[in-house]
C-alpha atoms as a PDB file:
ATOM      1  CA  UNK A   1     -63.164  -2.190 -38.907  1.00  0.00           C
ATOM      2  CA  UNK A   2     -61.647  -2.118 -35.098  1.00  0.00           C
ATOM      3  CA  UNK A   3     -62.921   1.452 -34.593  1.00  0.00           C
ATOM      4  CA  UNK A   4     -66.782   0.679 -36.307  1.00  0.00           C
ATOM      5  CA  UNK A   5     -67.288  -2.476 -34.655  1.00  0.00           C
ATOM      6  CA  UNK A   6     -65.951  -0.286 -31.273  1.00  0.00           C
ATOM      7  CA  UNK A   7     -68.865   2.141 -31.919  1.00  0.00           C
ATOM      8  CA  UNK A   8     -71.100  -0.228 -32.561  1.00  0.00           C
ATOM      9  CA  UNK A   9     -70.235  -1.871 -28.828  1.00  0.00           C
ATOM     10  CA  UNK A  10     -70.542   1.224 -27.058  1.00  0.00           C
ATOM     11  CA  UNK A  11     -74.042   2.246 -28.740  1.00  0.00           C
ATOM     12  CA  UNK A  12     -75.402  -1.148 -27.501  1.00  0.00           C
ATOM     13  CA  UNK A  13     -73.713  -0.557 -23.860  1.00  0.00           C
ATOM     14  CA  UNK A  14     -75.098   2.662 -23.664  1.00  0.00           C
ATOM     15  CA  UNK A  15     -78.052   1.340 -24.818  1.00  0.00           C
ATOM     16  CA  UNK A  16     -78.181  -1.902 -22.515  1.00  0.00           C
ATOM     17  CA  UNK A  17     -76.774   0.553 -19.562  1.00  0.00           C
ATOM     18  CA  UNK A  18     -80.779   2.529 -19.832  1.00  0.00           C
ATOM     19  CA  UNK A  19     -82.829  -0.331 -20.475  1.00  0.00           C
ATOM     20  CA  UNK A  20     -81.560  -1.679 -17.315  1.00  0.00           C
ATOM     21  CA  UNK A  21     -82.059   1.315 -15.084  1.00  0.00           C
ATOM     22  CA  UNK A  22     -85.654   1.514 -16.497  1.00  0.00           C
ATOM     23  CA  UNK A  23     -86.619  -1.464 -15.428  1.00  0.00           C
ATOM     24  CA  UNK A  24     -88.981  -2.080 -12.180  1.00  0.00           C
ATOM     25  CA  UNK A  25     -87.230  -4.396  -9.996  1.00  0.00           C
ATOM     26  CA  UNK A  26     -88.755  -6.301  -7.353  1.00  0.00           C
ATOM     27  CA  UNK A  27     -86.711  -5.097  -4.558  1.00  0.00           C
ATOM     28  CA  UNK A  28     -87.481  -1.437  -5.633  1.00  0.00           C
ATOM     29  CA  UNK A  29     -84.579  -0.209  -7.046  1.00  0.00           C
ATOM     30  CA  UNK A  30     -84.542   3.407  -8.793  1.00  0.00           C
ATOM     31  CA  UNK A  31     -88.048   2.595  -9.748  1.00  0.00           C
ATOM     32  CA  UNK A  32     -87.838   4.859 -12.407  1.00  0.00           C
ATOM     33  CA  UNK A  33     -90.348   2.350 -14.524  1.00  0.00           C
ATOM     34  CA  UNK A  34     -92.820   1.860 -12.161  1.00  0.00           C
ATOM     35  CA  UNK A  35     -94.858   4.407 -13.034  1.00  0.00           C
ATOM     36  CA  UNK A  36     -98.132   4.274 -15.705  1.00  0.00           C
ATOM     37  CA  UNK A  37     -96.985   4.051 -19.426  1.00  0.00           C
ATOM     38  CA  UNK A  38     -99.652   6.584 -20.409  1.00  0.00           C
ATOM     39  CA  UNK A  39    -101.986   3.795 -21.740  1.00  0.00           C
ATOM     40  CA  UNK A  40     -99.750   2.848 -23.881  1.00  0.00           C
ATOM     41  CA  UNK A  41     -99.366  -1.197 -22.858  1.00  0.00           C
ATOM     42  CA  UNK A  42    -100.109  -2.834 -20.152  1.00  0.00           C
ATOM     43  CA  UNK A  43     -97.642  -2.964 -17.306  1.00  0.00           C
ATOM     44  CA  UNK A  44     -96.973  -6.652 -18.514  1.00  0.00           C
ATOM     45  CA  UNK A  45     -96.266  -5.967 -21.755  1.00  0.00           C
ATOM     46  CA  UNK A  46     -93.984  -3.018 -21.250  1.00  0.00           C
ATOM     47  CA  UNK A  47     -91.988  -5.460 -18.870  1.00  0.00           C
ATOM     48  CA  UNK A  48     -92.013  -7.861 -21.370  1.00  0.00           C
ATOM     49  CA  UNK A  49     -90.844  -5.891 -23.787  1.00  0.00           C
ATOM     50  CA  UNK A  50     -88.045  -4.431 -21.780  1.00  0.00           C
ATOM     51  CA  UNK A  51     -86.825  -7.720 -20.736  1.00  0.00           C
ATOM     52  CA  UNK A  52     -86.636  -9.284 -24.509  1.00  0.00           C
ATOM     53  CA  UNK A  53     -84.868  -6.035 -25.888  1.00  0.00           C
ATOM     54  CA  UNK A  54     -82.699  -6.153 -22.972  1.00  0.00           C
ATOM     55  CA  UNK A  55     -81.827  -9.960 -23.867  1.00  0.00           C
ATOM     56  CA  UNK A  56     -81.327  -9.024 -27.676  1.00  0.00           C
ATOM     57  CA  UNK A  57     -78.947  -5.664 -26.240  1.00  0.00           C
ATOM     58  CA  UNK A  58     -77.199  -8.647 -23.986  1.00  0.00           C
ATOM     59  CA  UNK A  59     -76.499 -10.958 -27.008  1.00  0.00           C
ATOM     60  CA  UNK A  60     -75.307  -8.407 -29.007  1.00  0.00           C
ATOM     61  CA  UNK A  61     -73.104  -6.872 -26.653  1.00  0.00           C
ATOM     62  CA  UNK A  62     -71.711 -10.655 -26.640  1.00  0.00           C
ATOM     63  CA  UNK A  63     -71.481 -10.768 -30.000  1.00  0.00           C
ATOM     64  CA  UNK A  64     -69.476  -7.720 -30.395  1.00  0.00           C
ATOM     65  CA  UNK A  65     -67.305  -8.412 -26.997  1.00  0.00           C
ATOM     66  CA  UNK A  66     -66.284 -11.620 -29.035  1.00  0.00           C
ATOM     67  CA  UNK A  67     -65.956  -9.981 -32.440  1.00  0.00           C
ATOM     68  CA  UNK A  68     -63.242  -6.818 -30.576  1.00  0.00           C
ATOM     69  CA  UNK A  69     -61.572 -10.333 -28.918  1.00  0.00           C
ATOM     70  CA  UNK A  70     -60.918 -11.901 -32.585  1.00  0.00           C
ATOM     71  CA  UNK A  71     -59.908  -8.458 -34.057  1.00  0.00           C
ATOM     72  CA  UNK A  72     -57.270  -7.637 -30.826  1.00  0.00           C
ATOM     73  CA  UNK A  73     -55.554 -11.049 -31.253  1.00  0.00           C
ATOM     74  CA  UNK A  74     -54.918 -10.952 -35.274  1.00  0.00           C
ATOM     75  CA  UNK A  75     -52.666  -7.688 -34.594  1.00  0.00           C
ATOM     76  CA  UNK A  76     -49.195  -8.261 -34.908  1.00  0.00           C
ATOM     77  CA  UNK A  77     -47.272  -6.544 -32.059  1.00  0.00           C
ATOM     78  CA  UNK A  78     -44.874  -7.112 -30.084  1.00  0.00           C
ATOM     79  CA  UNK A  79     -45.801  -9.071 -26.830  1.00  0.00           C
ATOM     80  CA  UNK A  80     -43.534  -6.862 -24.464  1.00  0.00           C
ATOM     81  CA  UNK A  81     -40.982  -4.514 -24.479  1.00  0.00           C
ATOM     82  CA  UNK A  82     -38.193  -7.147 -24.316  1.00  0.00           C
ATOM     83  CA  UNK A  83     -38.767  -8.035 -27.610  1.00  0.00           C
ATOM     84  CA  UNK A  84     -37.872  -4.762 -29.468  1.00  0.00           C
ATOM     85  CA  UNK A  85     -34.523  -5.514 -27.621  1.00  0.00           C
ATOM     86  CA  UNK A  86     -31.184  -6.033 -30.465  1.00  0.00           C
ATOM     87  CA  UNK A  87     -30.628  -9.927 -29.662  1.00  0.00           C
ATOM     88  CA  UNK A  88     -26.731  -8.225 -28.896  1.00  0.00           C
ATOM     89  CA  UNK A  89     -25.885  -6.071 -26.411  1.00  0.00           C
ATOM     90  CA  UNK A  90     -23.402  -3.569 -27.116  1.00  0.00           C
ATOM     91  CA  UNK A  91     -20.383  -3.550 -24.946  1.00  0.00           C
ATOM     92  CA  UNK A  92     -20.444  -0.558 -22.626  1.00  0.00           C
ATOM     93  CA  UNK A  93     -17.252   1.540 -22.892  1.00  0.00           C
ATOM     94  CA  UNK A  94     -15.427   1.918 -19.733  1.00  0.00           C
ATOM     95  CA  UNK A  95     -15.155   5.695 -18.794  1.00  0.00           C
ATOM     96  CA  UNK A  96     -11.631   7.689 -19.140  1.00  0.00           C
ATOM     97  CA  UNK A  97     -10.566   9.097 -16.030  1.00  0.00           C
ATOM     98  CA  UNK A  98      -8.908  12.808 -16.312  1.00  0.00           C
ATOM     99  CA  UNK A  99      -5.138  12.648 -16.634  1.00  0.00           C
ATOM    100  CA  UNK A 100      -3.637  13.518 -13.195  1.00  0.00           C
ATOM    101  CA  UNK A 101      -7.026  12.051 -10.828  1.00  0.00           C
ATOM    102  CA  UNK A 102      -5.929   9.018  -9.566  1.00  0.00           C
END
């Protein structure tokens, strides 16, 4: 479920990522959208529309941020390394010198 709902984040990211860089901004930008739609819509509408399916993109991308959030904190590991630690230590065994080295 982890690794669908993953997918499914990206997608929208991706997704989100080139409606943004599309879009004409006021201060210039890329201006990759500034240009004539072919007739297509009006220069209103296409901004329009970029800016609610950017919005929807946005919410889901919350939706699914929130949804990977829920999934990461039901998993049962351990918080840190100390904890796969034996609750004993084992006593360390003194070395043995040679016979003779003093």
């Amino acid at each position: 479920m982890e690794t669908v709902l993953l997918a499914i984040h990206l997608l929208i990211t991706i997704a989100m990522i080139a409606l943004i860089l599309i879009q004409r901004s006021e201060g210039g930008g890329m201006g990759l959208g500034g240009g004539n739609m072919g007739g297509l819509m009006s220069a209103r509408g296409t901004a329009n529309l970029l800016t609610h399916t950017t919005a929807i993109l946005a919410g889901c991308f919350f939706v699914t941020c929130l949804g990977l959030a829920i999934l990461a904190s039901h998993t049962h590991q351990d918080k840190s390394i100390l904890d796969k630690l034996p609750d004993t230590i084992p006593a360390q065994s003194v070395p043995q010198q040679a016979p003779g080295v003093k």
